[in-house]
C-alpha atoms as a PDB file:
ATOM      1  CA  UNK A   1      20.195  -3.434  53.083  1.00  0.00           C
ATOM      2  CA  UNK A   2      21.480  -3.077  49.521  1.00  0.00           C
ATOM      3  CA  UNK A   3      20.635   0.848  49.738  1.00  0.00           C
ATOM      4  CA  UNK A   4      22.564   1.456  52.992  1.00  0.00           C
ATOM      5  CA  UNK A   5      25.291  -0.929  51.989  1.00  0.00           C
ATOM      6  CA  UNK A   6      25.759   0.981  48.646  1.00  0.00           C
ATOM      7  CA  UNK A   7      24.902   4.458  50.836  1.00  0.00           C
ATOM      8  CA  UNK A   8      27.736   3.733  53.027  1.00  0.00           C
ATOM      9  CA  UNK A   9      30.391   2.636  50.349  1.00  0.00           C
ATOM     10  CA  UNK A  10      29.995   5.334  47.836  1.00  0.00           C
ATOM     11  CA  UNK A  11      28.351   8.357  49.124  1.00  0.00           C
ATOM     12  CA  UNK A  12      24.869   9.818  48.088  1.00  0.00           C
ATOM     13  CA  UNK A  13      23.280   7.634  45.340  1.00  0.00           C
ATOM     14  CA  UNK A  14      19.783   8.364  43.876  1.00  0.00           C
ATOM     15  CA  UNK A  15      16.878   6.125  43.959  1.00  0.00           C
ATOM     16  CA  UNK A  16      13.469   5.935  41.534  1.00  0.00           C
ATOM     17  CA  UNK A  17      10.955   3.944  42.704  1.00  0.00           C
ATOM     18  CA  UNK A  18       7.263   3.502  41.919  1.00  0.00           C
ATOM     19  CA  UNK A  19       5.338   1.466  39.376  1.00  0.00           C
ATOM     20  CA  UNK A  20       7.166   3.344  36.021  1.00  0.00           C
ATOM     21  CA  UNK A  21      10.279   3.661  36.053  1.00  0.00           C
ATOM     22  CA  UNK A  22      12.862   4.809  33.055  1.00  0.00           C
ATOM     23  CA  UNK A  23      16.667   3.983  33.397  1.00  0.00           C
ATOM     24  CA  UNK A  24      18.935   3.798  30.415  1.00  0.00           C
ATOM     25  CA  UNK A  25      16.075   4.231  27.768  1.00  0.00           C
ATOM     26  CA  UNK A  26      14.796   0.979  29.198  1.00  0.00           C
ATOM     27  CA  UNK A  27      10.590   1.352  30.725  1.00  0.00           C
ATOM     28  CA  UNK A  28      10.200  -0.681  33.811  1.00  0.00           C
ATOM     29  CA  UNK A  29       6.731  -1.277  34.209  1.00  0.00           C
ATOM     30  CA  UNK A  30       6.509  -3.266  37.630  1.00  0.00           C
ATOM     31  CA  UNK A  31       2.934  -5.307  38.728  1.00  0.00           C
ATOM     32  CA  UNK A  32       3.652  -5.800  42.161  1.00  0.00           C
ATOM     33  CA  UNK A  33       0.177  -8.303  42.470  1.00  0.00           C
ATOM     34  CA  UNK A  34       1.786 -10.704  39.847  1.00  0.00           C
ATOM     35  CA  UNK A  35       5.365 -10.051  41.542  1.00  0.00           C
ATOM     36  CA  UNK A  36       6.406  -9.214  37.863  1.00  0.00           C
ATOM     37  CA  UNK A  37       8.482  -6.771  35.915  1.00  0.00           C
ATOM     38  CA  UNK A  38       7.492  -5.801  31.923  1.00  0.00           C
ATOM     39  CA  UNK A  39      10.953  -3.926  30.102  1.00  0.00           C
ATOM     40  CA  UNK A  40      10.328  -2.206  26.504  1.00  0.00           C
ATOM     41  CA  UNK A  41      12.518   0.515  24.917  1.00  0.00           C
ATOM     42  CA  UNK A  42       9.770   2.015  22.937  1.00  0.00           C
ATOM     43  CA  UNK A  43      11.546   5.605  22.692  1.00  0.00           C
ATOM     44  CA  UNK A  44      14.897   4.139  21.771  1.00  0.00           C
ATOM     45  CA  UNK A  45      13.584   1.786  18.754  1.00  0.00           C
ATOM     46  CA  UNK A  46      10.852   5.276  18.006  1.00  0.00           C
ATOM     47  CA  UNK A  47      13.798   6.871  17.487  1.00  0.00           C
ATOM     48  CA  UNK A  48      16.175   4.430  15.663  1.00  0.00           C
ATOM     49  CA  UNK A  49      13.099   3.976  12.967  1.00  0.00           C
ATOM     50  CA  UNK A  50      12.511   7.596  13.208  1.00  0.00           C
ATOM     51  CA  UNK A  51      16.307   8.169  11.750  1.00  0.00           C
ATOM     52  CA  UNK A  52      16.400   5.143   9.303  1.00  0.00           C
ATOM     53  CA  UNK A  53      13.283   6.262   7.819  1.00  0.00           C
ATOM     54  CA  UNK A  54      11.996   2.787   8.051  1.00  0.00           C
ATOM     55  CA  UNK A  55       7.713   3.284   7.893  1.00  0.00           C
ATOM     56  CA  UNK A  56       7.020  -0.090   6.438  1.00  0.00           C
ATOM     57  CA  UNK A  57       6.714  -3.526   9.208  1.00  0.00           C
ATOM     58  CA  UNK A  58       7.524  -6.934   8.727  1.00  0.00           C
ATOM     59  CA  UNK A  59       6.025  -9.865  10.848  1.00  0.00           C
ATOM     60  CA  UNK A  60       9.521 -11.505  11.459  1.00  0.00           C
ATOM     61  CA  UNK A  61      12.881  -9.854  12.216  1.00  0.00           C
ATOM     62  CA  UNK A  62      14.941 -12.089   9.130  1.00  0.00           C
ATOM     63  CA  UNK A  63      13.965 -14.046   6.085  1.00  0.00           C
ATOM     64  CA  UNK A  64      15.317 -17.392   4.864  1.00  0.00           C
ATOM     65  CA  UNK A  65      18.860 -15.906   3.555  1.00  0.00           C
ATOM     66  CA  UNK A  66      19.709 -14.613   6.595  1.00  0.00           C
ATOM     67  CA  UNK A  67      23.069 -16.601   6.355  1.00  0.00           C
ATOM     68  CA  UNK A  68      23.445 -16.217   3.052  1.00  0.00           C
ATOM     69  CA  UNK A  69      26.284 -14.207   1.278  1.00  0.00           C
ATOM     70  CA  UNK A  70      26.123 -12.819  -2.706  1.00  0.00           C
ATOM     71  CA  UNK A  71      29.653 -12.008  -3.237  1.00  0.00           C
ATOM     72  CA  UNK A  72      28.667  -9.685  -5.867  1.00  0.00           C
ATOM     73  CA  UNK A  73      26.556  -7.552  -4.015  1.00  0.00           C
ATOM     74  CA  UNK A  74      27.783  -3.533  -3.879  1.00  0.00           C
ATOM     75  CA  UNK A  75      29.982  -2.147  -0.620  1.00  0.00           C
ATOM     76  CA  UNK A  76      28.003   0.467   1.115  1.00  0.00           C
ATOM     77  CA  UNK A  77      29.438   3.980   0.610  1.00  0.00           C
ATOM     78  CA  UNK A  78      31.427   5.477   3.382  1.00  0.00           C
ATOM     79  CA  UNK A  79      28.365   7.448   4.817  1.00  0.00           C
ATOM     80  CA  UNK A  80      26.412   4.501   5.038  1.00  0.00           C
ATOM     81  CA  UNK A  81      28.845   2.616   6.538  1.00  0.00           C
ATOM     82  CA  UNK A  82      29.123   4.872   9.611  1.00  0.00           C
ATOM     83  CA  UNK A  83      24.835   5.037   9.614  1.00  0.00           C
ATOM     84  CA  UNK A  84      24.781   0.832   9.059  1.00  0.00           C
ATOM     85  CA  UNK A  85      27.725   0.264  12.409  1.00  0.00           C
ATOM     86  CA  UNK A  86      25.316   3.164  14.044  1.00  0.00           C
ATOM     87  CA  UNK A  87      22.122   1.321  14.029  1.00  0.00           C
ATOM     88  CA  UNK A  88      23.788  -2.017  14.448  1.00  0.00           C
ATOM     89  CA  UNK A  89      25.618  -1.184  18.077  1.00  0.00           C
ATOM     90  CA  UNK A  90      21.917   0.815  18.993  1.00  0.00           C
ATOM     91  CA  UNK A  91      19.914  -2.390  18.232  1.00  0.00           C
ATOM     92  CA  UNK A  92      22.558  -4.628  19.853  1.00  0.00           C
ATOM     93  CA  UNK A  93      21.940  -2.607  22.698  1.00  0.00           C
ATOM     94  CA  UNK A  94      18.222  -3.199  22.549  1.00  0.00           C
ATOM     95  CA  UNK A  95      18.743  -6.665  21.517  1.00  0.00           C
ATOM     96  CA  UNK A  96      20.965  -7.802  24.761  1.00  0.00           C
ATOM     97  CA  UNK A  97      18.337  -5.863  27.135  1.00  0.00           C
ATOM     98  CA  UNK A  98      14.664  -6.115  26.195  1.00  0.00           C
ATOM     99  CA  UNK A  99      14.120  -7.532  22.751  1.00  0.00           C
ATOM    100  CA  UNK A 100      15.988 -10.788  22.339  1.00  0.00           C
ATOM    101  CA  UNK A 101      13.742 -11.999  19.530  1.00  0.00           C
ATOM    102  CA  UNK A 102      15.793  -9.859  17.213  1.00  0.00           C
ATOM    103  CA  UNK A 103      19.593 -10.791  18.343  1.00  0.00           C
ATOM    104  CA  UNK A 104      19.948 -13.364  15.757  1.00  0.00           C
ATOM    105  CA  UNK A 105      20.032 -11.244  12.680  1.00  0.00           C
ATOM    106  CA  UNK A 106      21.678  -8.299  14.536  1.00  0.00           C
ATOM    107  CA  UNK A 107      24.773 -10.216  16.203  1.00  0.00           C
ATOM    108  CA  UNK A 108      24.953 -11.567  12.593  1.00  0.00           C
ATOM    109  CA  UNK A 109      25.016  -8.168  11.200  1.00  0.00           C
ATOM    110  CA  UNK A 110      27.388  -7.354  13.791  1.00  0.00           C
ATOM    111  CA  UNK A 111      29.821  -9.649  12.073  1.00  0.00           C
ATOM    112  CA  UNK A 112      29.913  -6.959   8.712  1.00  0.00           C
ATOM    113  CA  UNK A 113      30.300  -3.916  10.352  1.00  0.00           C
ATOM    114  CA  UNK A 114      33.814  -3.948   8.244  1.00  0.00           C
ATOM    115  CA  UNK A 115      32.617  -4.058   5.324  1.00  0.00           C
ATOM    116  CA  UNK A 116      28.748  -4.017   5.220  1.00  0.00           C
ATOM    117  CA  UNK A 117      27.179  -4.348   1.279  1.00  0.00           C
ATOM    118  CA  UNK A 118      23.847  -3.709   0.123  1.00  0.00           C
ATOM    119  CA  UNK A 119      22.717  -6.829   0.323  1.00  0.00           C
ATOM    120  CA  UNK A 120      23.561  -6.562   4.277  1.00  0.00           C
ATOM    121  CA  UNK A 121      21.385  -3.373   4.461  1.00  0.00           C
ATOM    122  CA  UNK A 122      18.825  -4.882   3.362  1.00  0.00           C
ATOM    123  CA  UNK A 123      18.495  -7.816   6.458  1.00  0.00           C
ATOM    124  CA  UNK A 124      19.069  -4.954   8.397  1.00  0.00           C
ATOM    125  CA  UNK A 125      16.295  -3.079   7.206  1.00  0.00           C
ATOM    126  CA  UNK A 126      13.824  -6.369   7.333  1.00  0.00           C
ATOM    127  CA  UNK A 127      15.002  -6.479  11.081  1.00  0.00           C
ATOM    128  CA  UNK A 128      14.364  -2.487  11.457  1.00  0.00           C
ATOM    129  CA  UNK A 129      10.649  -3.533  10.055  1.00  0.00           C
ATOM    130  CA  UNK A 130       9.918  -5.906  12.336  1.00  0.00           C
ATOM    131  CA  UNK A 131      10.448  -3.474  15.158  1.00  0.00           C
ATOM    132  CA  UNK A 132       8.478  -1.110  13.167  1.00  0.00           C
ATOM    133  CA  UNK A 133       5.577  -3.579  13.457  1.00  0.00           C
ATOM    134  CA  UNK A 134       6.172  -5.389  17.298  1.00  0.00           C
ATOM    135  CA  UNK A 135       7.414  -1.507  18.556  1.00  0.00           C
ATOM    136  CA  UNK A 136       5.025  -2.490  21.888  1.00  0.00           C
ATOM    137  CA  UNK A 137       6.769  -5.391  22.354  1.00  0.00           C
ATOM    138  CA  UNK A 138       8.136  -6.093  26.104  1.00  0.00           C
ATOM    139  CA  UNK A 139      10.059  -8.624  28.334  1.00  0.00           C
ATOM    140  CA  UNK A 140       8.319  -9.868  31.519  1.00  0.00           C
ATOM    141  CA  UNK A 141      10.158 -11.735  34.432  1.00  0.00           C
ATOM    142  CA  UNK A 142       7.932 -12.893  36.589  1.00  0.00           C
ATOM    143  CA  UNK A 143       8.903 -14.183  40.226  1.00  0.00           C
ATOM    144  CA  UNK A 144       7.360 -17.150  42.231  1.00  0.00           C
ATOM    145  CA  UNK A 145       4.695 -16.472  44.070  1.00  0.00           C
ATOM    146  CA  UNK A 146       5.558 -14.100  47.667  1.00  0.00           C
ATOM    147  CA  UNK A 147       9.175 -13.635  46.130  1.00  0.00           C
ATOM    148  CA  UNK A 148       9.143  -9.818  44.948  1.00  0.00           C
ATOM    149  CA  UNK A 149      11.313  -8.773  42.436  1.00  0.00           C
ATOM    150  CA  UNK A 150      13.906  -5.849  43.000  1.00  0.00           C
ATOM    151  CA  UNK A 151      16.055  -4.948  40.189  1.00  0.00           C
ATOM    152  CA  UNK A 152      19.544  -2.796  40.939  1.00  0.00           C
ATOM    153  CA  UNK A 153      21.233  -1.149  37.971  1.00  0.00           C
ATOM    154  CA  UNK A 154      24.092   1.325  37.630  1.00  0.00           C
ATOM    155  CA  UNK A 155      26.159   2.625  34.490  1.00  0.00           C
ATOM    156  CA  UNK A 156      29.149   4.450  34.454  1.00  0.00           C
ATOM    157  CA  UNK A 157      30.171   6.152  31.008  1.00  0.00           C
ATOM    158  CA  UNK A 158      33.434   7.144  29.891  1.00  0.00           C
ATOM    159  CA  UNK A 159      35.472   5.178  32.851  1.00  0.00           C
ATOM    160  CA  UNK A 160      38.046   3.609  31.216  1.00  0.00           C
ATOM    161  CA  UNK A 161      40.732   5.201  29.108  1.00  0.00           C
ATOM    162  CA  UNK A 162      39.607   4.329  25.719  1.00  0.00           C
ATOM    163  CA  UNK A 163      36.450   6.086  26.292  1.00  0.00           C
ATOM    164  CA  UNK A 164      34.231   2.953  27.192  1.00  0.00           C
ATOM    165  CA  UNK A 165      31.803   2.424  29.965  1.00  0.00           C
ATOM    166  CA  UNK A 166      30.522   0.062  32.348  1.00  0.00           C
ATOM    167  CA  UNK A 167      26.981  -0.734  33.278  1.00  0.00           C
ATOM    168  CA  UNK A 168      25.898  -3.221  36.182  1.00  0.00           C
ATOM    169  CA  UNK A 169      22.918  -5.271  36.969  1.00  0.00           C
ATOM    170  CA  UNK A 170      21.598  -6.559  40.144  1.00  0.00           C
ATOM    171  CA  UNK A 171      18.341  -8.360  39.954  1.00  0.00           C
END
């Protein structure tokens, strides 16, 4: 129904289906027996440690001074600036979609994009570790039992006139 209705309102409209599925760097791994879905970015977090050079892993994603500011502690230089508000928005994309175990320390880092120090690249490389070391990591949603589970998504970049896009869910 969903597929004609959407068919009939805008046009052609493409369809993956099967057991593995990729959409939006996000694997859908479904287990129709269990009437479950498993979601991991593997590629996407491959490639964020890949470009922060991060090769060592940490068994949690923040230590105890998460929340905790040193006032003395060295702005980043300009470069590292734009490379610190680069990984942050990639892993708050990650964060919000498959791996919620890390949005603590990342919508906290998300707070110093203005003016991130050293001492704020530093929690973000303990969080980049902790990928580094739970990379296979994945979100399951499981449905009762005889309820299957049909997931609907649809992004749209660049649609709005500062340049932003719009993604949808249906689930």
């Amino acid at each position: 129904w969903l597929s004609n209705h959407l068919t009939t309102k805008f046009g052609e409209i493409s369809q993956h289906t099967g057991d593995r599925v990729s959409y939006l760097g996000i694997a859908l791994e479904f287990d129709k027996q269990n009437g479950s879905v498993s979601m991991s970015m593997p590629k996407h977090i491959k490639d964020i440690l890949l470009a922060t050079k991060t090769n060592r892993t940490s068994t949690v994603p923040y230590g105890a001074d998460l929340f905790k500011e040193d006032a003395d502690s060295p702005s980043l230089e300009l470069q590292e600036k734009d490379g610190f508000r680069s990984v942050i928005a990639s892993l708050l994309y990650i964060a919000k979609r498959v791996r919620p175990d890390i949005l603590l320390p990342v919508q906290y880092l998300s707070t110093k994009v203005a003016s991130p120090t050293q001492q704020h690249k530093l929690k973000l490389q303990k969080a980049l570790q902790y990928l580094a070391g739970t990379l296979e990591f994945k979100i399951r949603i499981e449905a009762d039992e005889g309820l299957p589970v049909l997931a609907h998504v649809d992004a749209s970049y660049g649609c709005y006139a500062d340049g932003k896009g719009q993604t949808g869910v249906y689930v």
